[in-house]
N, C-alpha and C. Protein backbone atom coordinates (compact mmCIF):
# COMPACT_ATOMS: atom_id res chain seq x y z
N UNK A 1 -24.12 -104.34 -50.51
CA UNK A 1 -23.73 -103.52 -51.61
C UNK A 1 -24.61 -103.88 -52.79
N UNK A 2 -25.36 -102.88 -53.65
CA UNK A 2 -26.13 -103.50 -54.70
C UNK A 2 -25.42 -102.14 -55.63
N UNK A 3 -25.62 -102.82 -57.17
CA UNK A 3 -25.68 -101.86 -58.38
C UNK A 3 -26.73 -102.71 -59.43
N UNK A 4 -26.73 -101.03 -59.89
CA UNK A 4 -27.59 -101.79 -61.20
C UNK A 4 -27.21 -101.29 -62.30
N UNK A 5 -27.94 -101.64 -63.31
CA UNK A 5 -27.33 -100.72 -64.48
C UNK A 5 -28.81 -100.46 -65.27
N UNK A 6 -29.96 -99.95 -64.40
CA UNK A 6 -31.42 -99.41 -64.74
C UNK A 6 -31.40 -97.96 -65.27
N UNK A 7 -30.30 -97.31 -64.51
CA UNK A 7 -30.22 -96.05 -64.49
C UNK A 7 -29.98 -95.31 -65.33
N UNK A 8 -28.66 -96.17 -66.13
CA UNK A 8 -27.89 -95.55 -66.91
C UNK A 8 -28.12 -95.05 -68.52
N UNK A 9 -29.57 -95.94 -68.50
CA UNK A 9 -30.25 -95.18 -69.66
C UNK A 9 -30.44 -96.22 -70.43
N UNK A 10 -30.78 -96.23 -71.70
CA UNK A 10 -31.53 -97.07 -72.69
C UNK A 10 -30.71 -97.31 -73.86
N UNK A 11 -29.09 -96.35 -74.08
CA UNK A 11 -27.85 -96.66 -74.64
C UNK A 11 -26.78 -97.51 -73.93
N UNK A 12 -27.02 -97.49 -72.67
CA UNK A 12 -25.80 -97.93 -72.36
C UNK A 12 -25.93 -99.61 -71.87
N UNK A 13 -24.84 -100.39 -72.45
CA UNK A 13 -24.87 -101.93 -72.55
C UNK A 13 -24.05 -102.26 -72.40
N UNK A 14 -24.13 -103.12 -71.34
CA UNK A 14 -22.76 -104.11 -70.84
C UNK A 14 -22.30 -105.51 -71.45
N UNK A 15 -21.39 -105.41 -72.11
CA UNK A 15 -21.10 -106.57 -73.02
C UNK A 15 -20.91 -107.82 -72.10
N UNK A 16 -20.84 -108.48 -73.25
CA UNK A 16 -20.75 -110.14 -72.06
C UNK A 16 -19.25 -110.37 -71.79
N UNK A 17 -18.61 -109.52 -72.11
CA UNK A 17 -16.92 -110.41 -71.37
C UNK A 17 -17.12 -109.21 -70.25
N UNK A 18 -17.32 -108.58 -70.34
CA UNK A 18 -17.88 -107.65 -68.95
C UNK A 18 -18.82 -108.29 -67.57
N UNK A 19 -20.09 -108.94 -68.06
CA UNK A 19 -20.84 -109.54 -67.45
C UNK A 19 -20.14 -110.92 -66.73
N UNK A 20 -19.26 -111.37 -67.66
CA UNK A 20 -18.75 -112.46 -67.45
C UNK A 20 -17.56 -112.56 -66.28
N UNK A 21 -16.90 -111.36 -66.60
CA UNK A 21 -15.47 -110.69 -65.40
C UNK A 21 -16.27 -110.67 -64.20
N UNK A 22 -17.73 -110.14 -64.09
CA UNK A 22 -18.32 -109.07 -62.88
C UNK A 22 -18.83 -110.83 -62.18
N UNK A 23 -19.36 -111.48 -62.80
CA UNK A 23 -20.28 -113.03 -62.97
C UNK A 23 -18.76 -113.22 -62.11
N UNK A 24 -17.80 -113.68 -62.33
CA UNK A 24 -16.40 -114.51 -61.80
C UNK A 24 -16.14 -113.67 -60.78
N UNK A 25 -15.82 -112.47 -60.50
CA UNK A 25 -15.64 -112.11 -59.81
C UNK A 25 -16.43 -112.16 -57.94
N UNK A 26 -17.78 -112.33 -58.65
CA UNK A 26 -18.72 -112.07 -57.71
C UNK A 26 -18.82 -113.59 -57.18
N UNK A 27 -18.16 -114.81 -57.56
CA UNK A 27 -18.18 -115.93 -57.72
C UNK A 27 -17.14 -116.50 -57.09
N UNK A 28 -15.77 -115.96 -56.84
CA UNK A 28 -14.53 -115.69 -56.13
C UNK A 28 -14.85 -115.45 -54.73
N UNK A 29 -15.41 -114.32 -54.64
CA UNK A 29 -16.38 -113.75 -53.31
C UNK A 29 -16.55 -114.66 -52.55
N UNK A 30 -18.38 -115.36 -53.32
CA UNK A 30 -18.75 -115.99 -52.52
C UNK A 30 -17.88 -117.54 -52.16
N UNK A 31 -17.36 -118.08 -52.72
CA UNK A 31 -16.74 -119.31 -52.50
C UNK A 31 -15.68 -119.03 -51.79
N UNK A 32 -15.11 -117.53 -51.62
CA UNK A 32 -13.99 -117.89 -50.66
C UNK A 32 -15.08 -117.18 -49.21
N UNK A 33 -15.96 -117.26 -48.84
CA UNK A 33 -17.08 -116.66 -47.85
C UNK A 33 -16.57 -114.92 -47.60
N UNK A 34 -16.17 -114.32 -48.75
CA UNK A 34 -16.37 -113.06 -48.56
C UNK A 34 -17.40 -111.93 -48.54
N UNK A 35 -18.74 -112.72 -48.96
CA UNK A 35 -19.66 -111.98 -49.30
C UNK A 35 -20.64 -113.51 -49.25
N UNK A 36 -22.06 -113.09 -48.25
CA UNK A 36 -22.90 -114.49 -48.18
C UNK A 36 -23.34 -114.93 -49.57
N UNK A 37 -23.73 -115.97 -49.50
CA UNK A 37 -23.90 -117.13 -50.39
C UNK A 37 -25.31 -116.71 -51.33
N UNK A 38 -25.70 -115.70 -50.92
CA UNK A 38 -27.43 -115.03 -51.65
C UNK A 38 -27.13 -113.75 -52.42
N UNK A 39 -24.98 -113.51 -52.80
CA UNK A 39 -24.92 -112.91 -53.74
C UNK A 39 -25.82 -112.88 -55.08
N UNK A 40 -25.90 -111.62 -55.65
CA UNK A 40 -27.09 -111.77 -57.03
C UNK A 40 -26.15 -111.33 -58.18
N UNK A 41 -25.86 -112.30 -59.12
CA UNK A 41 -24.70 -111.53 -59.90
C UNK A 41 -24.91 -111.40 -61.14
N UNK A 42 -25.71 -109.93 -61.72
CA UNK A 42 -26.36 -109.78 -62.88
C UNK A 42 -27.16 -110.46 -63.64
N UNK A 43 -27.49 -110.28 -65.17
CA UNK A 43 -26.82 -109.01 -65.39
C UNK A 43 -27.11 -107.84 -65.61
N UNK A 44 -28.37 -107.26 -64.96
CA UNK A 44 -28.59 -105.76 -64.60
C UNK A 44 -28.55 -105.55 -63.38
N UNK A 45 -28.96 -106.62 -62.45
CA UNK A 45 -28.82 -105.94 -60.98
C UNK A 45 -27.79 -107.03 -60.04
N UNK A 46 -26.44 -106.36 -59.74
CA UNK A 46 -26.29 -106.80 -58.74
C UNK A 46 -25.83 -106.53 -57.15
N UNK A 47 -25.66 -107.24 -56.26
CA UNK A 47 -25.98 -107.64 -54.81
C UNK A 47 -25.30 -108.25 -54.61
N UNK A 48 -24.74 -107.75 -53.19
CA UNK A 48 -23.62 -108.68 -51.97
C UNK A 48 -24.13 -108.23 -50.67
N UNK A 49 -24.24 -109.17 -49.87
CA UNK A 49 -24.04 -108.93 -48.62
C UNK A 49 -22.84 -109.80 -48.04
N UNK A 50 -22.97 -109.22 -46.49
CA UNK A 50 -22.10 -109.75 -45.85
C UNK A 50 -20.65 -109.23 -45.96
N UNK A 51 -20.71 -108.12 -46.61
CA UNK A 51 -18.89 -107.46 -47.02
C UNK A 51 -18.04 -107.25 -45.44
N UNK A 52 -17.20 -107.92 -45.34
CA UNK A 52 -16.81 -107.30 -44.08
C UNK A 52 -16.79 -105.75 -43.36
N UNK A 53 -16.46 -105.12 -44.20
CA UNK A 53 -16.70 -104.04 -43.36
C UNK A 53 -16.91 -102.67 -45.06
N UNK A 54 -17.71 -101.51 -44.44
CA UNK A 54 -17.58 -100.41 -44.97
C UNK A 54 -16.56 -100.00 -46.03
N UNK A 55 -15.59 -99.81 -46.25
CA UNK A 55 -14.62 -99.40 -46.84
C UNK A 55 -14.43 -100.54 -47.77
N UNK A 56 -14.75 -101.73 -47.44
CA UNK A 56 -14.89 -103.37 -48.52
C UNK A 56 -15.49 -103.20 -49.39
N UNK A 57 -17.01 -102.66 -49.05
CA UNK A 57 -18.29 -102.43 -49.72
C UNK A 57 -17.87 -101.54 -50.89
N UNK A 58 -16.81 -100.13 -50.56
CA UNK A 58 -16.90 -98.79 -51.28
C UNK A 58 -15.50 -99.55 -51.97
N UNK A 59 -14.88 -100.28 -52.17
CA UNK A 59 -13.68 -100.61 -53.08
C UNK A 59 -14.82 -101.83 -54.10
N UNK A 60 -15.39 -102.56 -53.43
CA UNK A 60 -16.11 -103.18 -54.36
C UNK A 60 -17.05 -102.80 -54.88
N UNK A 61 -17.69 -101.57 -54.87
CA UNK A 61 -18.67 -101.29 -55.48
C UNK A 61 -17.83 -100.08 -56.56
N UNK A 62 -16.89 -99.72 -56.57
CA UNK A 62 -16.05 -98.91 -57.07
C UNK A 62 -15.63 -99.47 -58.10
N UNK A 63 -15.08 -100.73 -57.86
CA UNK A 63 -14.57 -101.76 -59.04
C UNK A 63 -15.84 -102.38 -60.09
N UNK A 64 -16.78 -102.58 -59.06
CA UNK A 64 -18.10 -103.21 -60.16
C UNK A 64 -18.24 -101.80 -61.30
N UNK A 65 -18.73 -100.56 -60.33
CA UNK A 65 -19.08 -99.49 -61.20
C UNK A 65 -18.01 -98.89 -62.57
N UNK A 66 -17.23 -98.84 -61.89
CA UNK A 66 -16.15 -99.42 -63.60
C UNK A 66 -16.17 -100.22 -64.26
N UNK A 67 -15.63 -101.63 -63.84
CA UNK A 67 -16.45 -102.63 -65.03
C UNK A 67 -17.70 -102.60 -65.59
N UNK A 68 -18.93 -102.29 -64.79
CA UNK A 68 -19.83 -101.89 -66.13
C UNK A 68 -19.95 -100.88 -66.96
N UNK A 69 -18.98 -99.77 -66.78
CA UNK A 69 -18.97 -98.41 -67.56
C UNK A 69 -17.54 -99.24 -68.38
N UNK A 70 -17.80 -100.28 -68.48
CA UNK A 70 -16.08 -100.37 -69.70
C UNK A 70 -14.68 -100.94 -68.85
N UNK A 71 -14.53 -100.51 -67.76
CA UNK A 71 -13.20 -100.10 -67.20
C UNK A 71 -13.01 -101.79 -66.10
N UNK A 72 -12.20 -102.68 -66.80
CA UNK A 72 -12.19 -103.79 -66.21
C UNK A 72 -11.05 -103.80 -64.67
N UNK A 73 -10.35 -102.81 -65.55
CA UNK A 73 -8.67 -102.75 -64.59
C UNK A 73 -9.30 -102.59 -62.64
N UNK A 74 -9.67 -101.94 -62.57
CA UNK A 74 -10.21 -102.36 -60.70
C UNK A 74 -10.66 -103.61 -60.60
N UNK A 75 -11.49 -104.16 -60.92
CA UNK A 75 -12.07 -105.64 -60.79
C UNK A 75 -10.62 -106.85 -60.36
N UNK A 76 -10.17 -107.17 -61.02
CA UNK A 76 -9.00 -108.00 -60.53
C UNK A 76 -8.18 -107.17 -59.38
N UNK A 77 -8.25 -106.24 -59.25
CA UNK A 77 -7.55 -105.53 -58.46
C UNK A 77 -8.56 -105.84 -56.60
N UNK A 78 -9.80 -105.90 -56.86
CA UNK A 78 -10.57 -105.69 -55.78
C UNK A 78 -10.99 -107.16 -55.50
N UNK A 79 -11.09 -108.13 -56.65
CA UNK A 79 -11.02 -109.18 -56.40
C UNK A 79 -10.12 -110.10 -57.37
N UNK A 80 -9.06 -110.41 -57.00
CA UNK A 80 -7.85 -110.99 -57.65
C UNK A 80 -8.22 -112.23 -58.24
N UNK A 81 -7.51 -112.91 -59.65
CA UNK A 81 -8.36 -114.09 -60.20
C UNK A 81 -7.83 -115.37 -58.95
N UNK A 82 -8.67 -116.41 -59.25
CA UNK A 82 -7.95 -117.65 -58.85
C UNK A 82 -6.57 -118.13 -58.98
N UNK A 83 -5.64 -118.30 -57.97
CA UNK A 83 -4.84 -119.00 -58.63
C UNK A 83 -4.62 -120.33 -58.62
């Protein structure tokens, strides 16, 4: 699964408690071996492999693509904090 945020133009900027949610999140992942260890986690381009399956990929890339347009609420949802 990769995103970037190249696309989105030359206005649009992802703040750092944003970067920082997407950074932890993607960090959760790899330490619990949900996604291999050569995750890339921003902060313009990032990368997972290893998602278990299809439908993993499209909930997590669903949740990233909201958190960088603003929208944090999927992110904990797709990957829940530590407890």
């Amino acid at each position: 699964m990769k995103a970037d945020t190249l696309t989105a133009g030359s206005g649009h900027a992802v703040d750092d408690a944003v970067n920082d949610a997407v950074r932890a999140a993607i960090t959760r992942l790899v330490e619990n071996r949900k996604v291999d260890l050569d995750a890339y986690a921003g902060p313009i381009y990032f990368m997972m492999q290893g998602v278990q399956s299809e439908d993993r990929a499209r909930e997590l890339a669903a949740a990233l693509h909201a958190a960088l347009y603003g929208d944090l609420g999927p992110l904990p949802r797709a990957v829940p904090p530590a407890s």
